[in-house]
Protein backbone atom coordinates (compact mmCIF):
# COMPACT_ATOMS: atom_id res chain seq x y z
CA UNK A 1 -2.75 12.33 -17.03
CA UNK A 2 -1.89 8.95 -15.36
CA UNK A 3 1.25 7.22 -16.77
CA UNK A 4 1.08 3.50 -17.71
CA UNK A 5 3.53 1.48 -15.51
CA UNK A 6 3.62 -1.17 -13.09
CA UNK A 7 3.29 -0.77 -9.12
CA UNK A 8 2.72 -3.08 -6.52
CA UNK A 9 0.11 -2.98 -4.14
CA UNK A 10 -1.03 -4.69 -1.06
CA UNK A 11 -4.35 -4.59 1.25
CA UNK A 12 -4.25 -5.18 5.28
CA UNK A 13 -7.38 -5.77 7.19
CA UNK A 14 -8.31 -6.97 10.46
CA UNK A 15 -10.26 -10.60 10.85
CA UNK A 16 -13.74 -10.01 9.58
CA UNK A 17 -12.94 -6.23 8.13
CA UNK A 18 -12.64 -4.76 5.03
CA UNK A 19 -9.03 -3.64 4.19
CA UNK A 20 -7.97 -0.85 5.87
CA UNK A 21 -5.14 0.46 4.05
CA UNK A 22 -3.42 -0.23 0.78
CA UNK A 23 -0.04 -0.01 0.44
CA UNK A 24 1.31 0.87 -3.31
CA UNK A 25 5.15 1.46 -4.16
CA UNK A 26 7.65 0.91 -7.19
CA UNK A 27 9.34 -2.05 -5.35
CA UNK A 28 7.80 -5.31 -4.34
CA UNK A 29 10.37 -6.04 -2.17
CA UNK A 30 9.82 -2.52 -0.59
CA UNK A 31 5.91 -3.09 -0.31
CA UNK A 32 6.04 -6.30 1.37
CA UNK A 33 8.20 -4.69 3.99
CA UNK A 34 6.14 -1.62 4.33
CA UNK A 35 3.16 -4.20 5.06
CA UNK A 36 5.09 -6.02 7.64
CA UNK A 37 6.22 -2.68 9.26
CA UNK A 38 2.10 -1.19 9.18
CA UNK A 39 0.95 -4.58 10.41
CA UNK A 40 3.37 -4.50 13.46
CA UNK A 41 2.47 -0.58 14.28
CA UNK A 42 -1.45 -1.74 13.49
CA UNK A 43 -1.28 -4.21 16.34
CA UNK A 44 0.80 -2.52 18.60
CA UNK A 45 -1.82 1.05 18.68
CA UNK A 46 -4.19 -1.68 18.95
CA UNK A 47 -2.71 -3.47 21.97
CA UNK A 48 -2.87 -6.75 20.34
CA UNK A 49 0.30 -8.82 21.26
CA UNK A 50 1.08 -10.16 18.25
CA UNK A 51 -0.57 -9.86 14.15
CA UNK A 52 -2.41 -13.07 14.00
CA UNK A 53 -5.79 -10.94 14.00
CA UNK A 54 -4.15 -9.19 10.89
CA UNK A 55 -3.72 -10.08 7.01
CA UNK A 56 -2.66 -8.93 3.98
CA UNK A 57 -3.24 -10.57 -0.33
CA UNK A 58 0.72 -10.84 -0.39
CA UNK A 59 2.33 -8.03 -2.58
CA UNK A 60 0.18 -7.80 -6.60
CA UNK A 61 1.79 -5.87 -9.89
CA UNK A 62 -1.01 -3.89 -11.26
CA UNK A 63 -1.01 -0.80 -13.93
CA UNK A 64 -1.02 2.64 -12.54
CA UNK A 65 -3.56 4.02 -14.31
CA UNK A 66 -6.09 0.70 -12.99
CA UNK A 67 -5.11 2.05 -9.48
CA UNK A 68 -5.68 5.62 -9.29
CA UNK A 69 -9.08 4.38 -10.94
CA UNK A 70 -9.53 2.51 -7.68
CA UNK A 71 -8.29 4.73 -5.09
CA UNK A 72 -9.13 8.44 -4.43
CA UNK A 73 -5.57 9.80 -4.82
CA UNK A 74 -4.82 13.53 -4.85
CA UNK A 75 -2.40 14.02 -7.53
CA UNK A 76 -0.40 17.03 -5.90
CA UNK A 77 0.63 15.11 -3.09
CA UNK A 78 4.18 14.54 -3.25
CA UNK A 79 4.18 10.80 -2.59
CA UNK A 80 2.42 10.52 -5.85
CA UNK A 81 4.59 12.57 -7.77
CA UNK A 82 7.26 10.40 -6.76
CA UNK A 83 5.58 6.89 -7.45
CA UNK A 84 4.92 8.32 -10.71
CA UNK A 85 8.07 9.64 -11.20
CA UNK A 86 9.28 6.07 -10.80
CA UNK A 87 11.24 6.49 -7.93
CA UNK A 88 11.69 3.09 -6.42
CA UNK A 89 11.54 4.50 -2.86
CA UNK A 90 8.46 5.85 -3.13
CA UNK A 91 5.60 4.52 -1.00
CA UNK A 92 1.99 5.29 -1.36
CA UNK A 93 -0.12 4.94 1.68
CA UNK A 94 -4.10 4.81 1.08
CA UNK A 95 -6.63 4.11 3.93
């Protein structure tokens, strides 16, 4: 059973693309700089010299529950456990 509570979330995509990952956490402050950091590794294993061919929607609060509905997100695996668990560490990497 998914718990209702707020995380944050964020989408990165490429110019053109569809998202490619979504980052969701306990911690806005902690998602926006988890996007920063995937956008920077993004362009550099792409050999782009800088992220201007990158974007992200900013960091959103959504429910939980709304979420998982969205995402495939295999409820044993031990980053989940510790979003749900509330942990504000906790990042959630889906892409």
């Amino acid at each position: 059973m998914v718990k209702e509570m707020k995380v944050y979330v964020t989408a990165i995509w490429w110019t053109g693309s569809d998202p490619f990952l979504h980052i969701i956490g306990n911690s806005s402050d902690k998602v926006h700089i988890e996007a920063e950091r995937a956008m920077l590794e993004a362009a550099r294993d792409a050999e782009e010299d800088d992220t201007s061919n990158l974007h992200w929607n900013g960091v959103s609060s959504m429910n939980l529950k709304d979420v998982i509905a969205d995402y495939e997100i295999p409820s044993l695996e031990p980053d989940y456990t510790n979003l749900c668990s509330g942990d504000r560490e906790a990042i959630l990497y889906v892409g």
